[in-house]
Protein backbone atom coordinates (compact mmCIF):
# COMPACT_ATOMS: atom_id res chain seq x y z
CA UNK A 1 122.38 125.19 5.59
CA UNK A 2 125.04 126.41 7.77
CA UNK A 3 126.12 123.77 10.39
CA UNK A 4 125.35 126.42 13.44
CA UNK A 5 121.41 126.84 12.04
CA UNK A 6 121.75 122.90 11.79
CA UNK A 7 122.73 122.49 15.05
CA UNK A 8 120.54 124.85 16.57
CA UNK A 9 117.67 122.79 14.65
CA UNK A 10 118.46 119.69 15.75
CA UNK A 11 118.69 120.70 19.38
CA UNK A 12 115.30 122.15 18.89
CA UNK A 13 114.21 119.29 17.77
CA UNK A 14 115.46 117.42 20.12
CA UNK A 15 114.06 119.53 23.17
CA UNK A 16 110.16 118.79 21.62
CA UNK A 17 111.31 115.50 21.40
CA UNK A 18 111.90 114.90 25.24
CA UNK A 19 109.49 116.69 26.59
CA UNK A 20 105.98 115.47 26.80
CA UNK A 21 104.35 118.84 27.04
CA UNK A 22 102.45 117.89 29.88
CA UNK A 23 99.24 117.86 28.13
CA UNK A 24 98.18 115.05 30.23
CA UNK A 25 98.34 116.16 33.78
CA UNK A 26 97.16 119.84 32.52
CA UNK A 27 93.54 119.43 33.32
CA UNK A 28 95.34 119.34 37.22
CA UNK A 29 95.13 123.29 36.57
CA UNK A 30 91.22 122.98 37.90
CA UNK A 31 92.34 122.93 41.39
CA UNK A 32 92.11 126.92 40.71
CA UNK A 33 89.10 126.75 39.72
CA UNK A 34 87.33 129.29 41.99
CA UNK A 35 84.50 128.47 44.25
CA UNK A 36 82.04 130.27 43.46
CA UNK A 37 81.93 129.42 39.82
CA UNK A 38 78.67 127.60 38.79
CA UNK A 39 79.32 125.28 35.93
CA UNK A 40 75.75 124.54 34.75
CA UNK A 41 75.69 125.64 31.22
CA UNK A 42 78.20 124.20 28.26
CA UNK A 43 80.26 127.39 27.91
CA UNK A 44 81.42 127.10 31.65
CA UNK A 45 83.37 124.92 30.24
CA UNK A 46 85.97 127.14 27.89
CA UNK A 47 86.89 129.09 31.22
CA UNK A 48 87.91 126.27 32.95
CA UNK A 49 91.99 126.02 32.67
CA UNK A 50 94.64 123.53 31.52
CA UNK A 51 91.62 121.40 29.62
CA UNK A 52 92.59 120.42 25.66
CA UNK A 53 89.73 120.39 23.04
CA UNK A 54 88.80 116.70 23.87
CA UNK A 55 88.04 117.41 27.59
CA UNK A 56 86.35 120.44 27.15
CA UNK A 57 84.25 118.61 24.72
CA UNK A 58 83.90 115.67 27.93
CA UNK A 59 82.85 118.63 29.86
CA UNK A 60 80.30 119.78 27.71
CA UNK A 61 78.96 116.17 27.90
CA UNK A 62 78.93 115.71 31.57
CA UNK A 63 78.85 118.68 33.31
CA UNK A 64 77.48 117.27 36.67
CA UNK A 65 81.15 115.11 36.52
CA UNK A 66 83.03 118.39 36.59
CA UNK A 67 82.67 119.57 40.16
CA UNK A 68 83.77 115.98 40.86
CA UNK A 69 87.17 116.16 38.79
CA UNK A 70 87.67 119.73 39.94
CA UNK A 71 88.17 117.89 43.57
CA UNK A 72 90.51 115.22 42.42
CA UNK A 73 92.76 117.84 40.67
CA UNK A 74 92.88 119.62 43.98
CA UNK A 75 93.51 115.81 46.09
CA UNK A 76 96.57 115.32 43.62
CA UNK A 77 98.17 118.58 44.59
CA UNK A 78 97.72 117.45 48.19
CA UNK A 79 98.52 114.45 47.60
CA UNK A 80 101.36 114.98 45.82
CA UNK A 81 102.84 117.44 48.47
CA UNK A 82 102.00 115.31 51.42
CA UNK A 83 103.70 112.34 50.13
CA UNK A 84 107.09 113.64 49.32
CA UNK A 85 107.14 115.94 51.97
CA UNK A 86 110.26 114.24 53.14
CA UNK A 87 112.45 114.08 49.95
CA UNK A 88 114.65 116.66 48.16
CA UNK A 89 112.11 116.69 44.93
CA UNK A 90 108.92 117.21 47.20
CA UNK A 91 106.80 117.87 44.68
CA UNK A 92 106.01 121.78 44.67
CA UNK A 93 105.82 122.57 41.43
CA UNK A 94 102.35 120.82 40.85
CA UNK A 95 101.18 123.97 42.15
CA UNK A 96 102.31 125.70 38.87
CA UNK A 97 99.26 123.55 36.96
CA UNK A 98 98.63 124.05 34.18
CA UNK A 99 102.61 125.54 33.29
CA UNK A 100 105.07 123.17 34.63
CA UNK A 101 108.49 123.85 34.93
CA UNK A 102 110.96 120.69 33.76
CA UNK A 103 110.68 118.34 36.41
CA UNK A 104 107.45 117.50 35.05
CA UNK A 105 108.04 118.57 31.72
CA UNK A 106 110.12 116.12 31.02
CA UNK A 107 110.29 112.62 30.70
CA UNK A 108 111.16 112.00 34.35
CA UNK A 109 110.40 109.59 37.01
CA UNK A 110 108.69 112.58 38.99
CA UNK A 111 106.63 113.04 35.94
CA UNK A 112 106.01 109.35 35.99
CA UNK A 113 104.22 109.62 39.39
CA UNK A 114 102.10 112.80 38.92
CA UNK A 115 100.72 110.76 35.86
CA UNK A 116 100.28 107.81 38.03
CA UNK A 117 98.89 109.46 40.53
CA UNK A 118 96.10 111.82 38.85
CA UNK A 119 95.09 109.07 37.00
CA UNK A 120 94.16 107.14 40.34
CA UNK A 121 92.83 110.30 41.92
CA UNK A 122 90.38 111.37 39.03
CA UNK A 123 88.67 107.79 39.31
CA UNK A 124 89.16 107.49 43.18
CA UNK A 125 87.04 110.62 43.58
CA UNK A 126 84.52 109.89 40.86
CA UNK A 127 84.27 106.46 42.29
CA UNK A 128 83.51 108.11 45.97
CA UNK A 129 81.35 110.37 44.45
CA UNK A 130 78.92 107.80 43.10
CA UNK A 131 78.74 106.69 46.54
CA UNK A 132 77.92 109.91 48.06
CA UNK A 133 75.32 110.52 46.06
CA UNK A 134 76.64 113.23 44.47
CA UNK A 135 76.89 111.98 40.71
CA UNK A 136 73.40 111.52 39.28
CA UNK A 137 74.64 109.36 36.34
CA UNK A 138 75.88 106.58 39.22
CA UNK A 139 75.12 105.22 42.43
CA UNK A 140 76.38 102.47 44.87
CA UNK A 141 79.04 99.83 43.04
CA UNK A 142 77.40 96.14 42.31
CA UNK A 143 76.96 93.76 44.72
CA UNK A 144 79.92 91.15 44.02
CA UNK A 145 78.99 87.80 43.04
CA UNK A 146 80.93 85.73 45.86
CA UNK A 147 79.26 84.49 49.23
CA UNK A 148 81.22 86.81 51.93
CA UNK A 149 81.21 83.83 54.65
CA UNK A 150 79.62 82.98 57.68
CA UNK A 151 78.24 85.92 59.46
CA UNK A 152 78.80 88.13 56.84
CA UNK A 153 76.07 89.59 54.11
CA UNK A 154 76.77 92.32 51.89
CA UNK A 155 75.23 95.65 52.18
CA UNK A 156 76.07 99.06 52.98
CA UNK A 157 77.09 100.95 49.41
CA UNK A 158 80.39 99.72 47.38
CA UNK A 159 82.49 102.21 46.30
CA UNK A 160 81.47 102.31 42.25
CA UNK A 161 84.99 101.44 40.83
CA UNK A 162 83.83 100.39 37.40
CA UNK A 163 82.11 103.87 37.00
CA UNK A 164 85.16 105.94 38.05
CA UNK A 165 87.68 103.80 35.73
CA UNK A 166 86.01 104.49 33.12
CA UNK A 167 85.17 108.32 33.39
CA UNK A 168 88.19 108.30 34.79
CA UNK A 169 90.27 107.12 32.15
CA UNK A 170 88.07 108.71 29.59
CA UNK A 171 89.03 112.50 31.00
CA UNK A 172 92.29 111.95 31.79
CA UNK A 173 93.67 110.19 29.02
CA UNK A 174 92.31 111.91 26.27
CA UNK A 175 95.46 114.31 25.71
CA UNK A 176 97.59 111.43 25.28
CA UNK A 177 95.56 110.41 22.58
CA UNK A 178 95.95 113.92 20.46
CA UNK A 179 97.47 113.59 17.36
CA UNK A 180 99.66 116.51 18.46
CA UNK A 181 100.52 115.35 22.19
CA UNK A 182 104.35 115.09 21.84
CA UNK A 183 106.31 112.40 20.92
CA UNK A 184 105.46 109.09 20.43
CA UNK A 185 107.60 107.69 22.84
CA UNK A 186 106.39 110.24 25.61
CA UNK A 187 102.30 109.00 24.70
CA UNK A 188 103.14 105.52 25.67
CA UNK A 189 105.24 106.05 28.21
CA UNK A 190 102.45 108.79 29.97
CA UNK A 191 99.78 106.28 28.73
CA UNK A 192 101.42 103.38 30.63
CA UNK A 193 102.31 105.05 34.08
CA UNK A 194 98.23 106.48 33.72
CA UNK A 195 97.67 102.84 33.86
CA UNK A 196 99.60 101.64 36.80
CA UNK A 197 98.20 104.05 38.59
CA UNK A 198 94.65 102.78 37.73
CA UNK A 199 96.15 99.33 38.23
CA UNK A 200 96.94 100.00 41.91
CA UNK A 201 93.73 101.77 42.97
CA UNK A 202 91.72 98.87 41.47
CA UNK A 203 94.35 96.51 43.75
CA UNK A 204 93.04 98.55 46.88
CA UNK A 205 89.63 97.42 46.81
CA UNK A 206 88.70 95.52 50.00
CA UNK A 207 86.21 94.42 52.02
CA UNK A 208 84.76 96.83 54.56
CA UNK A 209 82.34 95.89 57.19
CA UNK A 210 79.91 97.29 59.76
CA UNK A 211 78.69 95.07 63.08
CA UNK A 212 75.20 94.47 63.92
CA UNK A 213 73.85 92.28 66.86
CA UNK A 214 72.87 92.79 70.82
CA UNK A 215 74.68 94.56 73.18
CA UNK A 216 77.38 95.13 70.51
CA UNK A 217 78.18 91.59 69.84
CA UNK A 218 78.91 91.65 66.45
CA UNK A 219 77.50 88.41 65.38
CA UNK A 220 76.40 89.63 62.00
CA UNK A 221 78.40 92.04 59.62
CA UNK A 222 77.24 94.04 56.72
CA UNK A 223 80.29 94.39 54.62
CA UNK A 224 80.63 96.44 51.02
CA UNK A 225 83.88 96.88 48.71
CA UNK A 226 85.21 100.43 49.38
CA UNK A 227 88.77 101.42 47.90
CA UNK A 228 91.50 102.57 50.28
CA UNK A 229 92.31 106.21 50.92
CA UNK A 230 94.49 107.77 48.12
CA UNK A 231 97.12 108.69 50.45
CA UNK A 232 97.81 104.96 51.06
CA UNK A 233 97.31 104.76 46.67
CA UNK A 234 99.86 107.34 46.64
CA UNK A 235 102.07 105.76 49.08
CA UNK A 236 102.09 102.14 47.10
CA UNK A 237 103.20 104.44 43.75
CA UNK A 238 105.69 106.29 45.50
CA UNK A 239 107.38 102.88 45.92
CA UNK A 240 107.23 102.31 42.01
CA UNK A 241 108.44 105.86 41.66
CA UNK A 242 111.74 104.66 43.89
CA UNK A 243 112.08 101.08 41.83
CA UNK A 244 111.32 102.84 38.44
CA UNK A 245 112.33 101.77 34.97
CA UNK A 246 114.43 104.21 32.85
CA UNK A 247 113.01 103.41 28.67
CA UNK A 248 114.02 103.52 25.09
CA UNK A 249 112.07 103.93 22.52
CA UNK A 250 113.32 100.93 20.25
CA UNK A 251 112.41 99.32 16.78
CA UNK A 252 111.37 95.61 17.74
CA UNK A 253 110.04 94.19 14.20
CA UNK A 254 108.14 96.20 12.46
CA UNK A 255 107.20 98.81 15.17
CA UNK A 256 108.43 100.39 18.08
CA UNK A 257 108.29 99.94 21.66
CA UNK A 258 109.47 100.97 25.15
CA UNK A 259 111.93 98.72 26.28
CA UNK A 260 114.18 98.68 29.50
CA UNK A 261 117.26 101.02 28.35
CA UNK A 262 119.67 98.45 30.94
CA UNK A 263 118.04 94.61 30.15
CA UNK A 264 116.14 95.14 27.25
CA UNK A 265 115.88 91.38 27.27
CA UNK A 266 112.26 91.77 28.66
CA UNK A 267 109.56 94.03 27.63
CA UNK A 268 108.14 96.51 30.09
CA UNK A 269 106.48 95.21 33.31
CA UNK A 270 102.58 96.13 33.14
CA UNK A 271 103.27 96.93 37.01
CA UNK A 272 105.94 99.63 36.78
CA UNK A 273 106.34 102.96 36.76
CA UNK A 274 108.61 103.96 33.66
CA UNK A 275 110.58 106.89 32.69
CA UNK A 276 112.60 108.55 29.54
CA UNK A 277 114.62 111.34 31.32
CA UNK A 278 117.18 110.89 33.79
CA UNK A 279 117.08 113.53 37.14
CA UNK A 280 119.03 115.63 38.44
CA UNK A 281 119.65 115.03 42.64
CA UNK A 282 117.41 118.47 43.29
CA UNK A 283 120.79 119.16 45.13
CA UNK A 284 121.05 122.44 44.28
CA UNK A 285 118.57 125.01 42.08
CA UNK A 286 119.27 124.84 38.89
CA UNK A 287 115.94 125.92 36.44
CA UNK A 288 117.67 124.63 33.46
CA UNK A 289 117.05 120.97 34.89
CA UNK A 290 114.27 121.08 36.90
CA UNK A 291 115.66 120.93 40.07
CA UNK A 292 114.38 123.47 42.80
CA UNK A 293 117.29 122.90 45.44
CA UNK A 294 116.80 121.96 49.17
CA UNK A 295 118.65 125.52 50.51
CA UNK A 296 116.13 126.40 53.72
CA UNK A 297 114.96 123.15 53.66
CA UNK A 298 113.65 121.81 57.33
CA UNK A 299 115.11 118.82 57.63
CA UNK A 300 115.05 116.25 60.82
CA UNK A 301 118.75 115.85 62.60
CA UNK A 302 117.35 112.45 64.14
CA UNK A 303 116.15 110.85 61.21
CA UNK A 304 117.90 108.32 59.12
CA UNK A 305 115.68 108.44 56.54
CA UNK A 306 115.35 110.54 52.85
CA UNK A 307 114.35 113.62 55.14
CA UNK A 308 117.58 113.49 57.86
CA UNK A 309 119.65 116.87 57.61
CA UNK A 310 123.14 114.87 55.93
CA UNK A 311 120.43 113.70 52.90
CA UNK A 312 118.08 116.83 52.63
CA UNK A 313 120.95 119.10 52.95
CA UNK A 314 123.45 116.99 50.59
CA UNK A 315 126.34 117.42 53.29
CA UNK A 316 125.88 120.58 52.76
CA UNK A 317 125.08 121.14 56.85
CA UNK A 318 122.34 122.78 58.53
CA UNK A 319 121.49 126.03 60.51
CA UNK A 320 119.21 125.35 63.83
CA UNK A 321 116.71 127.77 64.59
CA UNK A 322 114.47 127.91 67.68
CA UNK A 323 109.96 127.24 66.97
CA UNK A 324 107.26 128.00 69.16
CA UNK A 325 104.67 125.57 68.71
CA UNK A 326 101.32 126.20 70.46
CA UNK A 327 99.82 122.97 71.31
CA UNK A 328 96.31 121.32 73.44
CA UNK A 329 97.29 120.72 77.13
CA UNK A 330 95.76 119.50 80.18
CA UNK A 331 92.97 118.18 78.66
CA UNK A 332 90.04 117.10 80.99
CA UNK A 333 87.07 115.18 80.31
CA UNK A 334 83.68 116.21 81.72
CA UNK A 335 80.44 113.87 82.59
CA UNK A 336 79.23 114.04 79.54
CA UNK A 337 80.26 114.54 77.29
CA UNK A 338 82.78 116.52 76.57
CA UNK A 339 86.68 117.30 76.70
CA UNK A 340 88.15 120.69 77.61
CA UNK A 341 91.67 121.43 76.91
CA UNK A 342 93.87 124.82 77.59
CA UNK A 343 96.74 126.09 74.93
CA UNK A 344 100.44 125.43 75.77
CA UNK A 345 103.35 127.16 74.43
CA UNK A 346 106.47 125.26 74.09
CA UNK A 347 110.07 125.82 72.45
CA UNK A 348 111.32 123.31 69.34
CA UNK A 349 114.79 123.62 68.09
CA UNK A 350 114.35 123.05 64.17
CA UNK A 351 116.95 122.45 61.53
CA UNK A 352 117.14 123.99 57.98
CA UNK A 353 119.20 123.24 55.38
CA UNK A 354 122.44 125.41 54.17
């Protein structure tokens, strides 16, 4: 074999073997589902996109649970958008679902957050959906065992958590366990991050209450476990995202496992978000890497924080340009009950990055 075709080969190779081929976070491609389509019958299912054999085969199964994961695919693009609004890798390309472009096709710790993430969304929506009635295979989560205290008795409807976990992880995991899913390596590592993201939606479970009693005075309360909203979820993974582990896939015995690539003294923490690929500073646009740039970023001039002008722009420097932002003024309340309010127009000077 001549050494070019040999080299070309193993860079080939090498390219499958460090990207994941997003088959996990494909089924995210539902969030263009349209509207108006009506999935009651079995072969809805093979026009619904970015689904593998496996899920089409869960959606064959459990049709009513589609509608349901249809919404979280669309909360994780919002999600996703809204929470790194103010960094330079803010998250746009989810909106490619199904086809990714390399920031998510690889390895990455931005990968390592969208897999986080959906996973917490599919089960935080089927969980809600239980609640709402809107699932006929679930209702209201169980009534935990503890006594809630003085004053307190449970009621009200829990937010089904066990139910969404395990539809959850049974829809969006599935890829991951393909025979032909990518590498190795990539499975665990997508398979673990899917986990932490389970790990912290089951962590925001609390105790909700509603007052009952005369005149307002609260001296009983009907309380229920409900699970945060999954912008605070996403908020708790974007700090894992920012502390995350870079991995090697390494022979320990007679198998192989993930292992910090810096102090591979330890073995992975079950709590943290972990990552193969290294990424660029999504400085400047460069396809080949991933990176989409921050040219015509807005950025804020006042902030100190990942979304001032010197960060955003990478000293790059910034062009002002003037806004008009229409906005509720003079608002007035009436006896009763209502509020009136007229339109203002005002001038904002706004910065954008070079």
């Amino acid at each position: 074999m001549k050494p070019s075709l040999q080299f070309f080969l193993a860079g080939f190779l090498l390219l499958i073997l460090q990207t994941g081929l997003c088959y996990g976070i494909k089924w995210i491609g539902l969030s263009k589902t349209p509207l108006a389509l009506t999935l009651n019958q079995t072969q809805h299912c093979k026009q619904l996109e970015g689904l593998v054999v496996s899920q089409v085969q869960l959606c064959r199964s459990n049709l009513e649970l589609m509608q349901t994961i249809i919404q979280a695919a669309r909360e994780v693009i919002k999600t996703c958008r809204k929470t790194f609004s103010d960094m330079r890798w803010n998250c746009s390309s989810i909106e490619l679902a199904p086809n990714y472009l390399l920031d998510l096709e690889r390895g990455t710790r931005e990968s390592a957050f969208v897999y986080a993430l959906s996973a917490a969304a599919i089960s935080h929506t089927i969980a809600r959906a239980c609640t709402t009635g809107d699932l006929p295979g679930c209702s209201c989560g169980p009534i935990p065992g503890e006594t809630p205290g003085p004053g307190y008795r449970w009621g009200g409807c829990a937010d089904n958590l066990n139910y969404g976990l395990i539809m959850g992880s049974k829809f969006s995991d599935a890829p991951m366990k393909m025979k032909k899913s990518g590498s190795q390596a990539n499975k665990l590592m997508h398979l673990h991050n899917s986990e932490v993201g389970r790990q912290v939606l089951k962590a925001s479970l609390e105790m909700k209450c509603k007052c009952h009693g005369v005149s307002g005075s609260c001296s009983i309360k009907t309380c229920w476990k409900g699970l945060q909203e999954l912008q605070d979820i996403a908020l708790d993974l974007k700090n894992k995202y920012l502390s995350a582990t870079k991995v090697v896939h390494r022979p320990m015995g007679t198998r192989k496992y993930l292992v910090p690539k810096d102090i591979d003294i330890r073995p992975v923490k079950e709590t943290e978000l972990i990552y193969l690929q290294s990424s660029p500073d999504f400085c400047m646009k460069n396809e080949k890497v991933g990176s989409h740039g921050t040219q015509d970023r807005q950025c804020n001039k006042t902030s100190n924080g990942s979304d001032s002008c010197d960060l955003m722009c990478c000293g790059r420097g910034y062009n002002p340009y003037m806004d008009k932002v229409v906005e509720r003024c003079h608002c007035k309340y009436h006896w009763c009950c209502y509020v009136t309010c007229k339109k203002c127009e005002r001038t904002v000077e706004r910065y954008v990055c070079k």
